[in-house]
PDB file of N, CA and C in Angstrom:
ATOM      1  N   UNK A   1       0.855  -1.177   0.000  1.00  0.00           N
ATOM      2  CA  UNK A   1       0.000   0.000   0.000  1.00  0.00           C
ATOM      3  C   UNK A   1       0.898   1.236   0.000  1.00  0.00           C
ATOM      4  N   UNK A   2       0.897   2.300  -0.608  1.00  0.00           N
ATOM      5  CA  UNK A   2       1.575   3.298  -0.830  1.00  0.00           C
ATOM      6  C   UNK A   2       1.581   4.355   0.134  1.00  0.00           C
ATOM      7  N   UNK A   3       2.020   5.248   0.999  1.00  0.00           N
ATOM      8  CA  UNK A   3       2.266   5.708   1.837  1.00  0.00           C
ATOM      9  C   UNK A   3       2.310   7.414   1.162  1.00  0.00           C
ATOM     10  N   UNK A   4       2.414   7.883   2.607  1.00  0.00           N
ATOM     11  CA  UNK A   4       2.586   9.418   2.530  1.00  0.00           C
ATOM     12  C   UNK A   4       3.450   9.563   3.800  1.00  0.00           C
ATOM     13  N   UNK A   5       4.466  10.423   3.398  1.00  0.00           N
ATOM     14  CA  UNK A   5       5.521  11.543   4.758  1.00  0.00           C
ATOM     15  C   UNK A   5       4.614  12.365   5.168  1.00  0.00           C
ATOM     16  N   UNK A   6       4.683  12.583   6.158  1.00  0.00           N
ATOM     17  CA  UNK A   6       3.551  13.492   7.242  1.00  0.00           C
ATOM     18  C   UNK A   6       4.473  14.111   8.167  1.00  0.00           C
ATOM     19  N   UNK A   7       4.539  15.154   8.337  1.00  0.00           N
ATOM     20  CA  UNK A   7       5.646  16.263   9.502  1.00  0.00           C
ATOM     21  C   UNK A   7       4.349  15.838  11.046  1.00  0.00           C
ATOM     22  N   UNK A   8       4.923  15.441  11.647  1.00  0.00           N
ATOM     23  CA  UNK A   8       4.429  16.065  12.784  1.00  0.00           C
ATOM     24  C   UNK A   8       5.246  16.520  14.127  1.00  0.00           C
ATOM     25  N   UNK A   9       4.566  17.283  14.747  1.00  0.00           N
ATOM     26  CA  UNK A   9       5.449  18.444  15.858  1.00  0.00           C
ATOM     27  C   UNK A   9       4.275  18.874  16.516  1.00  0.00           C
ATOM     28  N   UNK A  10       4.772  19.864  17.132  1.00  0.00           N
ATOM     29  CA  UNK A  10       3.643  20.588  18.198  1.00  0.00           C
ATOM     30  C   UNK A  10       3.432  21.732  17.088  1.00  0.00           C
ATOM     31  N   UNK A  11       1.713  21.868  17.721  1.00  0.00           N
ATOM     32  CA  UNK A  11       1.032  22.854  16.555  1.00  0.00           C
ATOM     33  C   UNK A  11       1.380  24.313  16.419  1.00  0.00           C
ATOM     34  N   UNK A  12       2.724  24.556  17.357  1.00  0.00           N
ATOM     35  CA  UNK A  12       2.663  25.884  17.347  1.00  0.00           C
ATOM     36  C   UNK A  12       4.542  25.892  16.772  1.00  0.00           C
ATOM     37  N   UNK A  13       4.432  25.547  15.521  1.00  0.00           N
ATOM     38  CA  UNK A  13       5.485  24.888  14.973  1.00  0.00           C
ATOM     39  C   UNK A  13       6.296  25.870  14.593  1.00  0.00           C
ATOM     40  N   UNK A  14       7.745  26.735  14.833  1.00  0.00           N
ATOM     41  CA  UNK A  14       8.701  27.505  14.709  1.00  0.00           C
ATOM     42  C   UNK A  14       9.599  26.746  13.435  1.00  0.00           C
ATOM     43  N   UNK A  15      10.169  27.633  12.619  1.00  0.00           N
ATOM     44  CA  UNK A  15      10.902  27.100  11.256  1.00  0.00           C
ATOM     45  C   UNK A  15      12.480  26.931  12.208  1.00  0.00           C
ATOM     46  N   UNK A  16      13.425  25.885  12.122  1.00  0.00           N
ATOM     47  CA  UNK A  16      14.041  25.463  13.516  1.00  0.00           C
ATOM     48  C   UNK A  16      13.737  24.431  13.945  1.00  0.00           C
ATOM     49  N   UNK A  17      12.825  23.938  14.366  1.00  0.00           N
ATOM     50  CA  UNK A  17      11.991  23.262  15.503  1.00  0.00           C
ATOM     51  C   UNK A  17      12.626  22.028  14.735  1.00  0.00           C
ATOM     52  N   UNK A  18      12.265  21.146  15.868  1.00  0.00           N
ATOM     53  CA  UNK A  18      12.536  19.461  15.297  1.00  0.00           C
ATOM     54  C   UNK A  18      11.312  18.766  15.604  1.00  0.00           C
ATOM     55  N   UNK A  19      10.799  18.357  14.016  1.00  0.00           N
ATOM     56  CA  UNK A  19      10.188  17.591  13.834  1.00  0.00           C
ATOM     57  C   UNK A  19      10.470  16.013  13.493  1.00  0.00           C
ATOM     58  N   UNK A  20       9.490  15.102  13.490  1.00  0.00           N
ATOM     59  CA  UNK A  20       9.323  13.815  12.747  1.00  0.00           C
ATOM     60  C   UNK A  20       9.168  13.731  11.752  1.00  0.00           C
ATOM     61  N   UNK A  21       9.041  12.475  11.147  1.00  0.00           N
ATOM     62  CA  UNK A  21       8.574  12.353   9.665  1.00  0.00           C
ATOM     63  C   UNK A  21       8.052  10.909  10.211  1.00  0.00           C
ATOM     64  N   UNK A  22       6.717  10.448   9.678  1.00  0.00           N
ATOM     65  CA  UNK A  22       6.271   9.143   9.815  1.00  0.00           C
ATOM     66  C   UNK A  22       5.539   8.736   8.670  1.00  0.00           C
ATOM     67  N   UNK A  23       5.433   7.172   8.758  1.00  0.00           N
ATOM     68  CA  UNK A  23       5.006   6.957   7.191  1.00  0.00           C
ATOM     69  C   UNK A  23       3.765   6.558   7.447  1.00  0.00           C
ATOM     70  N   UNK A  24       2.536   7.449   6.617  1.00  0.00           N
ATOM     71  CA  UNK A  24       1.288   7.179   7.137  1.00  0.00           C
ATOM     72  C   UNK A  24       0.714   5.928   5.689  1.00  0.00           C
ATOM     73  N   UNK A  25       0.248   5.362   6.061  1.00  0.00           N
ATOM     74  CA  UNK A  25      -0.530   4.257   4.427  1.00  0.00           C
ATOM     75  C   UNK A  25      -1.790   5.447   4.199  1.00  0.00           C
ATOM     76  N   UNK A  26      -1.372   5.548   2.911  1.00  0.00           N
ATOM     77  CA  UNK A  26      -2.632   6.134   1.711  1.00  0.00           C
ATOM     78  C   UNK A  26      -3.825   5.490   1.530  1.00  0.00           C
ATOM     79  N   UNK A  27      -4.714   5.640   1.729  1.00  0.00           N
ATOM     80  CA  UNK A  27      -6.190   5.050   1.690  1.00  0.00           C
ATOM     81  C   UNK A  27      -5.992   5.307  -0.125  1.00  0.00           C
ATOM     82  N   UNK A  28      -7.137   3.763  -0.526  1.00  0.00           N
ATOM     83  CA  UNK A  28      -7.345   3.827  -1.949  1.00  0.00           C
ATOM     84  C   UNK A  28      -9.031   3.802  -2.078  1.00  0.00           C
ATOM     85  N   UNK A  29      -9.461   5.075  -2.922  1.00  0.00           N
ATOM     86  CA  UNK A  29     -10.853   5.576  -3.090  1.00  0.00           C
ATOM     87  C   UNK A  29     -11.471   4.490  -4.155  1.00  0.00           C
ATOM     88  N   UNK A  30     -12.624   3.830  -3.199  1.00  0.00           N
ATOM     89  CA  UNK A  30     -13.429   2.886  -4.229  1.00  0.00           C
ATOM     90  C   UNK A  30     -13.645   2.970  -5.030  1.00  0.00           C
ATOM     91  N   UNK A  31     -13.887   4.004  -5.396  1.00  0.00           N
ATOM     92  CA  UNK A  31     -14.831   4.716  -6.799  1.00  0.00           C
ATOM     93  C   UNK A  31     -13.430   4.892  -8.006  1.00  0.00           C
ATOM     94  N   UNK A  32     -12.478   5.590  -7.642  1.00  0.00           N
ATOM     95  CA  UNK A  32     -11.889   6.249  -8.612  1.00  0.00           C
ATOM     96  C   UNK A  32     -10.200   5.881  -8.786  1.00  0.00           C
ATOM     97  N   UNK A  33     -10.183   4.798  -7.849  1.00  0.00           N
ATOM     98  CA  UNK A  33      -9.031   4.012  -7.604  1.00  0.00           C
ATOM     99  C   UNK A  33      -7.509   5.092  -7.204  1.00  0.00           C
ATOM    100  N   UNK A  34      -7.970   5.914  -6.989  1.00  0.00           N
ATOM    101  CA  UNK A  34      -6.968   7.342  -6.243  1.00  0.00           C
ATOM    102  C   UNK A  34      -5.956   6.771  -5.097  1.00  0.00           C
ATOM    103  N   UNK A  35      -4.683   7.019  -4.867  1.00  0.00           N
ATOM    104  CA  UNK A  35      -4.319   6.251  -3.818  1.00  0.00           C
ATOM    105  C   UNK A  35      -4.099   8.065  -2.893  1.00  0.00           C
ATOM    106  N   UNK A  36      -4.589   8.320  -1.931  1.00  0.00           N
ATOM    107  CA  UNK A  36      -4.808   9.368  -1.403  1.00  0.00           C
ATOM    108  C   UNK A  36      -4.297   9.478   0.095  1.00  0.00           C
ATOM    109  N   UNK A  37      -3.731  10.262   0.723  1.00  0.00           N
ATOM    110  CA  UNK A  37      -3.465  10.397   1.997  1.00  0.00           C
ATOM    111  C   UNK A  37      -4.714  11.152   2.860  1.00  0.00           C
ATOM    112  N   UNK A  38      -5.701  11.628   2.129  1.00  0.00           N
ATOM    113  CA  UNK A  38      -6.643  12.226   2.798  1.00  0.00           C
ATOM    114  C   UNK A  38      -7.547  11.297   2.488  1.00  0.00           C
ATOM    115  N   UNK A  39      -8.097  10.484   2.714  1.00  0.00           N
ATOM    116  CA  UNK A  39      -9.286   9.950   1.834  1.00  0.00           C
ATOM    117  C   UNK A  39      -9.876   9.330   3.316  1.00  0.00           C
ATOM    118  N   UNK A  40     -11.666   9.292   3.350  1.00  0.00           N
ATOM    119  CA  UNK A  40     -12.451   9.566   4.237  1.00  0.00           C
ATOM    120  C   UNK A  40     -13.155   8.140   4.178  1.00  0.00           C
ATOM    121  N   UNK A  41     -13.959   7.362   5.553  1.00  0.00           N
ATOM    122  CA  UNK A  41     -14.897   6.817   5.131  1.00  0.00           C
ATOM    123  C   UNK A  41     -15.788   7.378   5.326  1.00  0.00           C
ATOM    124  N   UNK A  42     -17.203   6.546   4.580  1.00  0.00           N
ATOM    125  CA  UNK A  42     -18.556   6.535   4.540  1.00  0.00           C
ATOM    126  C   UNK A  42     -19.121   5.228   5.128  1.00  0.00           C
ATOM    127  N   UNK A  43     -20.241   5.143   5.791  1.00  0.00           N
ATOM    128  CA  UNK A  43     -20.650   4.007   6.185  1.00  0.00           C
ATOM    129  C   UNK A  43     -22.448   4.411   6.163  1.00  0.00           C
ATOM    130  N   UNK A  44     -22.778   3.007   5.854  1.00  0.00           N
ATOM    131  CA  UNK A  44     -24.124   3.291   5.311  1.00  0.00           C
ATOM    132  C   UNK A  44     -24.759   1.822   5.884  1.00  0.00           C
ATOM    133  N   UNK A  45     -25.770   1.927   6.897  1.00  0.00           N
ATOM    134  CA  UNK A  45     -26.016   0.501   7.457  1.00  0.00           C
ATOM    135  C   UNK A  45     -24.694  -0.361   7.515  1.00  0.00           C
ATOM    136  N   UNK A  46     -25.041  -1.622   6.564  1.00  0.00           N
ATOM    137  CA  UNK A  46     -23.752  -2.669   6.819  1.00  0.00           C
ATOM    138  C   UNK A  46     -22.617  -1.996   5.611  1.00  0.00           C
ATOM    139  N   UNK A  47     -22.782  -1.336   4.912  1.00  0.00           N
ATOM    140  CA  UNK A  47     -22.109  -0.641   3.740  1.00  0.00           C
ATOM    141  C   UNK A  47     -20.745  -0.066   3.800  1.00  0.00           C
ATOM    142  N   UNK A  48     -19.923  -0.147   3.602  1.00  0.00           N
ATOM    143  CA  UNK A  48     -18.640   0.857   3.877  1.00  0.00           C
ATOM    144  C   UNK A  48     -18.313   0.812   2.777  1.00  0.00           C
ATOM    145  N   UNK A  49     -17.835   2.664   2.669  1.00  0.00           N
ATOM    146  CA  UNK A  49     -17.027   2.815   1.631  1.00  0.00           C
ATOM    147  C   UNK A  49     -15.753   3.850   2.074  1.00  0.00           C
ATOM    148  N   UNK A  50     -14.509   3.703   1.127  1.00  0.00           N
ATOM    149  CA  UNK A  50     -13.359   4.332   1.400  1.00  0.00           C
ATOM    150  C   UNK A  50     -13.321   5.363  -0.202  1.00  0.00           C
ATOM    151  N   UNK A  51     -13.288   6.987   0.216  1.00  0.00           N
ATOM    152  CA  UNK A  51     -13.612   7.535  -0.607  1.00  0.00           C
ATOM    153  C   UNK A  51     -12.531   8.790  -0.473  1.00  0.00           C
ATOM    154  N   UNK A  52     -12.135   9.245  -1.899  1.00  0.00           N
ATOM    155  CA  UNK A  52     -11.172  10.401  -1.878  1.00  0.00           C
ATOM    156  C   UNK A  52     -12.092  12.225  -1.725  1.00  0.00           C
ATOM    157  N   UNK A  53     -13.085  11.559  -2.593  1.00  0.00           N
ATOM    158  CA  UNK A  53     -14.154  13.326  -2.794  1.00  0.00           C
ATOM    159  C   UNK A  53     -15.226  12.546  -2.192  1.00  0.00           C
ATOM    160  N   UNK A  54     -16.452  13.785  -2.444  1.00  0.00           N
ATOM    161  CA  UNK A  54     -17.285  13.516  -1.886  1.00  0.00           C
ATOM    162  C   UNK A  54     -18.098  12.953  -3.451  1.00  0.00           C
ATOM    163  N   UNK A  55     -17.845  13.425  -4.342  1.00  0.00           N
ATOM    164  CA  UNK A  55     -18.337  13.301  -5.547  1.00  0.00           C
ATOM    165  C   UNK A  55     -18.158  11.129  -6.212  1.00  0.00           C
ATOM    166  N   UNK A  56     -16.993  11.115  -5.517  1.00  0.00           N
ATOM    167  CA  UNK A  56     -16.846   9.768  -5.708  1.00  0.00           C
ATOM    168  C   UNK A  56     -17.694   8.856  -5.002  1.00  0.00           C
ATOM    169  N   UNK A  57     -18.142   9.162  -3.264  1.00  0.00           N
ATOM    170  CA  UNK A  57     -19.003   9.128  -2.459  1.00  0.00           C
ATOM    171  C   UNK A  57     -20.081   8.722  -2.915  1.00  0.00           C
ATOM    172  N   UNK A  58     -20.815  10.031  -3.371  1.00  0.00           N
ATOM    173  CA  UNK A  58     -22.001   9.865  -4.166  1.00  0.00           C
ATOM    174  C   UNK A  58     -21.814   8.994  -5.153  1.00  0.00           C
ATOM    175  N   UNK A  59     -20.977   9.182  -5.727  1.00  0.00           N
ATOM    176  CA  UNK A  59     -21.187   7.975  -7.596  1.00  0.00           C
ATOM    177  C   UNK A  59     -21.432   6.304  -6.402  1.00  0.00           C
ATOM    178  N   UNK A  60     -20.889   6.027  -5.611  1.00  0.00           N
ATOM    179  CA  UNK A  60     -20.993   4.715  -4.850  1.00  0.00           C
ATOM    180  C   UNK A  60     -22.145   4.790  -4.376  1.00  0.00           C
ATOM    181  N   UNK A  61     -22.832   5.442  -3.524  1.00  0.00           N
ATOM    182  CA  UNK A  61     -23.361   4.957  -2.074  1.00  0.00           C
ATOM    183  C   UNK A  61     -25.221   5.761  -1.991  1.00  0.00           C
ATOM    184  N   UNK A  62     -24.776   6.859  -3.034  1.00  0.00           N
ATOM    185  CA  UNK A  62     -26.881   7.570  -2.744  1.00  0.00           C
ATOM    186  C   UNK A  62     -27.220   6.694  -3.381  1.00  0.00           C
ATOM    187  N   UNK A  63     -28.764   6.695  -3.470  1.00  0.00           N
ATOM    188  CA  UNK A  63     -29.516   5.844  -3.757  1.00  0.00           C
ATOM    189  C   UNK A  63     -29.772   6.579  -5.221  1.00  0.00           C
ATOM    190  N   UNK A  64     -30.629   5.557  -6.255  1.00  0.00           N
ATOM    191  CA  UNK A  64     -30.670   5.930  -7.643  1.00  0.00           C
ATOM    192  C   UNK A  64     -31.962   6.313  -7.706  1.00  0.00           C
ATOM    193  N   UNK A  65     -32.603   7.408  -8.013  1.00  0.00           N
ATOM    194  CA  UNK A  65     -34.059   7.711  -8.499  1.00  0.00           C
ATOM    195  C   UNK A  65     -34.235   6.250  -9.156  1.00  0.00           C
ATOM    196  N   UNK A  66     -35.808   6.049  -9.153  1.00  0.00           N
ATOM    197  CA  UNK A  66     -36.468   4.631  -9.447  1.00  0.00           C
ATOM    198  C   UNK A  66     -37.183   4.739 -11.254  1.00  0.00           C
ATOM    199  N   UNK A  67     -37.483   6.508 -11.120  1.00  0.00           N
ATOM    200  CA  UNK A  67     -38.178   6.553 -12.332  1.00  0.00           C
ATOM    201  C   UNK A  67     -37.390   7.467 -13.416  1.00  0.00           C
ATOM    202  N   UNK A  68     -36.136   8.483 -13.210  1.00  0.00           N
ATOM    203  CA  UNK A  68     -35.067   9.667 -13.991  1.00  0.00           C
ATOM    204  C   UNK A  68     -33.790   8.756 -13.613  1.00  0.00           C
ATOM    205  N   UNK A  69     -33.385   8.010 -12.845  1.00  0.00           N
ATOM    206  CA  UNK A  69     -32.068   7.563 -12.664  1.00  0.00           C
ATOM    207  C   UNK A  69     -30.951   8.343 -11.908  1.00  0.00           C
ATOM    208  N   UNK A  70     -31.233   9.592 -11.427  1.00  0.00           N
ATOM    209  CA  UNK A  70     -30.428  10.604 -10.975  1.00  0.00           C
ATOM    210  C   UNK A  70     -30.221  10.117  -9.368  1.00  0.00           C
ATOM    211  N   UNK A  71     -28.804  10.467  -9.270  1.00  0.00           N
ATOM    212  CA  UNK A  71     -28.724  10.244  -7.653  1.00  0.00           C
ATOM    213  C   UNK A  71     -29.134  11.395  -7.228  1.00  0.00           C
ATOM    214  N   UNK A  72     -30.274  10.739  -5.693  1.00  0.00           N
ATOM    215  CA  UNK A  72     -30.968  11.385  -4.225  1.00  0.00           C
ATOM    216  C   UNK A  72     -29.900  11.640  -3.381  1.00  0.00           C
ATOM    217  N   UNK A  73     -29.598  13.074  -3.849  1.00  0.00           N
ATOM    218  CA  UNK A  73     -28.678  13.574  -2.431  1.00  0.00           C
ATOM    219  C   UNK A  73     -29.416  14.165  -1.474  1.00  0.00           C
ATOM    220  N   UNK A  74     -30.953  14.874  -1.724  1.00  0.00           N
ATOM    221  CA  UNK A  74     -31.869  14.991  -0.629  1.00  0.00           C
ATOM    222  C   UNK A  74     -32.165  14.152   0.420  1.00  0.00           C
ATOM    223  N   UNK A  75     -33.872  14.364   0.427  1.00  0.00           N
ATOM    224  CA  UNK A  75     -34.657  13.313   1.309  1.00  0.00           C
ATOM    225  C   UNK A  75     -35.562  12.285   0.239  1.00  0.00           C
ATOM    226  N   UNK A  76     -35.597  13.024  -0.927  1.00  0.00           N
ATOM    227  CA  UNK A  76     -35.817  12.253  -1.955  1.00  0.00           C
ATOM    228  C   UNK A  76     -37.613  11.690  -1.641  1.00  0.00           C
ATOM    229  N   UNK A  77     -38.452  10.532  -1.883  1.00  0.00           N
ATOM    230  CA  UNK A  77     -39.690  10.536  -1.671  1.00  0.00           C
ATOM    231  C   UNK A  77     -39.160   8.767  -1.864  1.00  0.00           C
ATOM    232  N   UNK A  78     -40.303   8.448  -0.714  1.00  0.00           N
ATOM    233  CA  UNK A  78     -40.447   6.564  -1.080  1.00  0.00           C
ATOM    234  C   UNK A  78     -41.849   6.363  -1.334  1.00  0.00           C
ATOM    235  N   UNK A  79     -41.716   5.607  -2.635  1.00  0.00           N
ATOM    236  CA  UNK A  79     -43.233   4.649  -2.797  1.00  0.00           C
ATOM    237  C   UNK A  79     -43.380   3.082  -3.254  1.00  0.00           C
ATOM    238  N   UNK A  80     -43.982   2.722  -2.552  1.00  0.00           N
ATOM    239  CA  UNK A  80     -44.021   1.657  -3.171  1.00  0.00           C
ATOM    240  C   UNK A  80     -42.581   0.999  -2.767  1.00  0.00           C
ATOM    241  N   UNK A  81     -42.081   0.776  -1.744  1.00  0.00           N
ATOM    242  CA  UNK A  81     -40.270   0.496  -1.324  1.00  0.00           C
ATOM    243  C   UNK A  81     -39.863   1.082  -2.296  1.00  0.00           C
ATOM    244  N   UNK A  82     -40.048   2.055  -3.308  1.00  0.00           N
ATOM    245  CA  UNK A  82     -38.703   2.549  -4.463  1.00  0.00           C
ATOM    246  C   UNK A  82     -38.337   4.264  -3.915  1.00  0.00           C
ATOM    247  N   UNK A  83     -36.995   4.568  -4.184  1.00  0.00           N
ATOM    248  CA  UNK A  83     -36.794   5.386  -3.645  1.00  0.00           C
ATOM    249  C   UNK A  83     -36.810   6.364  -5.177  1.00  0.00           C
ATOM    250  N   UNK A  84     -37.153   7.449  -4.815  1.00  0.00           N
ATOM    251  CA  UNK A  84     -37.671   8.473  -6.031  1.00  0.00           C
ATOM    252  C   UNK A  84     -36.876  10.130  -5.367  1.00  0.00           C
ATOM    253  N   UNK A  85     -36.804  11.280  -6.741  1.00  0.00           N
ATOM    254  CA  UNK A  85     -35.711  12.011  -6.544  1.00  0.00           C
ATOM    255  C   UNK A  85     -37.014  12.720  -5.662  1.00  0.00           C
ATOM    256  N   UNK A  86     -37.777  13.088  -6.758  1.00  0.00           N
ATOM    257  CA  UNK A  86     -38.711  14.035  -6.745  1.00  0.00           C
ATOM    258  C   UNK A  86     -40.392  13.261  -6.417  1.00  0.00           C
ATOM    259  N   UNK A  87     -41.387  14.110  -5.664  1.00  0.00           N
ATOM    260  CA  UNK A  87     -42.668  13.385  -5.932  1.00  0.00           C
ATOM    261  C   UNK A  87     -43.430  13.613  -7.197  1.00  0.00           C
ATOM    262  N   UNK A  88     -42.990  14.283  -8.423  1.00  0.00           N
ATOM    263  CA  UNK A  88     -43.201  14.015 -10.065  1.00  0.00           C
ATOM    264  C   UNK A  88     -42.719  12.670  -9.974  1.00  0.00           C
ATOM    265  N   UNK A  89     -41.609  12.216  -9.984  1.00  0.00           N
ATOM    266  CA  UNK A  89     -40.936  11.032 -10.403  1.00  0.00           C
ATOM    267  C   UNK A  89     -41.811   9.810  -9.874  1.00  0.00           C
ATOM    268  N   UNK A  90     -42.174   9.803  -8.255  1.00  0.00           N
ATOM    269  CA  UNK A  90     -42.709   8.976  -7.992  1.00  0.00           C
ATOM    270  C   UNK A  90     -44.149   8.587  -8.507  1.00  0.00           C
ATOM    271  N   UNK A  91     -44.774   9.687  -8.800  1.00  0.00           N
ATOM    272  CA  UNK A  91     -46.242   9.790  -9.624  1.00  0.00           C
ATOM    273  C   UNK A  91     -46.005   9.212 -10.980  1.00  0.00           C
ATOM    274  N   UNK A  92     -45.059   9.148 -11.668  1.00  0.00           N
ATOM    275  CA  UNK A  92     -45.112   8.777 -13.116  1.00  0.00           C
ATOM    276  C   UNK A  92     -45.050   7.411 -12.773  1.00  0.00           C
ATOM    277  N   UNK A  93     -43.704   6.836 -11.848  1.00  0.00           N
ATOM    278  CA  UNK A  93     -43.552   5.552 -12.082  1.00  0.00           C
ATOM    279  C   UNK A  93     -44.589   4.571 -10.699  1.00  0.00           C
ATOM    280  N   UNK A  94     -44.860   5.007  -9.916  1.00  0.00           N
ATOM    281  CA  UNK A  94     -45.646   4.195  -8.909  1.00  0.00           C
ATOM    282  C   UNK A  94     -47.022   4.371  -8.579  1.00  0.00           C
ATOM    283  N   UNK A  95     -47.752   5.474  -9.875  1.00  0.00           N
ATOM    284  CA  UNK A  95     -48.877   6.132  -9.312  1.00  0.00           C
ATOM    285  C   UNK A  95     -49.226   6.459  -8.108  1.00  0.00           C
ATOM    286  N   UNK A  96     -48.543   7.289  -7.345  1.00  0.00           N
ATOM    287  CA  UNK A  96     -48.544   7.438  -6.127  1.00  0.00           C
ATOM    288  C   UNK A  96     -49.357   8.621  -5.998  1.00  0.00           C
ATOM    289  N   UNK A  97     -50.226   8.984  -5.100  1.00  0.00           N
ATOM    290  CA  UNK A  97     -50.767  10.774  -4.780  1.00  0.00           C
ATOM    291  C   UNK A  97     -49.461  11.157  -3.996  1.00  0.00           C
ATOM    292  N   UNK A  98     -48.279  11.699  -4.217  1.00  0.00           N
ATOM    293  CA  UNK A  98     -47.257  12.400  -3.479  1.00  0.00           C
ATOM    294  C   UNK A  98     -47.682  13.995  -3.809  1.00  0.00           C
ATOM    295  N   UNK A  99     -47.411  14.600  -3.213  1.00  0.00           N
ATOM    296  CA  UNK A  99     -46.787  15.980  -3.291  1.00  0.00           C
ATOM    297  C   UNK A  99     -44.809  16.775  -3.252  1.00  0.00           C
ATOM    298  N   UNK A 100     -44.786  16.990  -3.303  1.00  0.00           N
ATOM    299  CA  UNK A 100     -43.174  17.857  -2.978  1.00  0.00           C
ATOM    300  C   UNK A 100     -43.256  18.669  -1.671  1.00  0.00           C
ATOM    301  N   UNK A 101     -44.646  19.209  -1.485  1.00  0.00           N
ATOM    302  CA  UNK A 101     -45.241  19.893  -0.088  1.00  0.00           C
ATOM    303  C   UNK A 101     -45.906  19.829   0.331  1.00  0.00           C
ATOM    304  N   UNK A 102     -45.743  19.207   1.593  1.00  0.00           N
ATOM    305  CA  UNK A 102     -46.447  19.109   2.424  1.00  0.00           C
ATOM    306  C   UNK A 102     -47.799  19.895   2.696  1.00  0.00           C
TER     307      UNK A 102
END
């Protein structure tokens, strides 16, 4: 696994000062195969993912509109167990009476 040099010292760090160097392992982003020293998880029920952006995030882990295909980064609408972006979407594909407002 590929690594990153990382300085660390006390945070109130003077040019002088003696620092470390330690070798941290690079996380590799599911989505986009990035080997990254910053890279974050996500966890979703039993789900985990190891991700560099948040954009990669999303391409893995929101859920897919049921009736446009677009990922629900909202609250999105459920009918029928399908998860939908919009309550248009859910009306076309589940005949549902939804609204968007309450």
């Amino acid at each position: 696994m590929p690594s990153a040099r990382v300085a660390e010292g006390p945070s109130g760090y003077v040019p002088g000062d003696t620092i470390s160097i330690r070798e941290v392992p690079m996380g590799i982003c599911d989505t986009c195969g990035n080997d990254y020293d910053r890279t974050f998880t996500v966890r979703r029920g039993e789900e985990t993912g190891t991700f560099d952006s948040f954009e990669c995030a999303v391409s893995a882990m929101a859920p897919v509109c049921g009736h446009c295909g677009c990922r629900v980064l909202g609250h999105g609408v459920e009918a029928a167990g399908v998860v939908y972006c919009c309550a248009s979407c859910a009306r076309r594909s589940a005949d549902a009476d939804l609204s968007d407002r309450a």
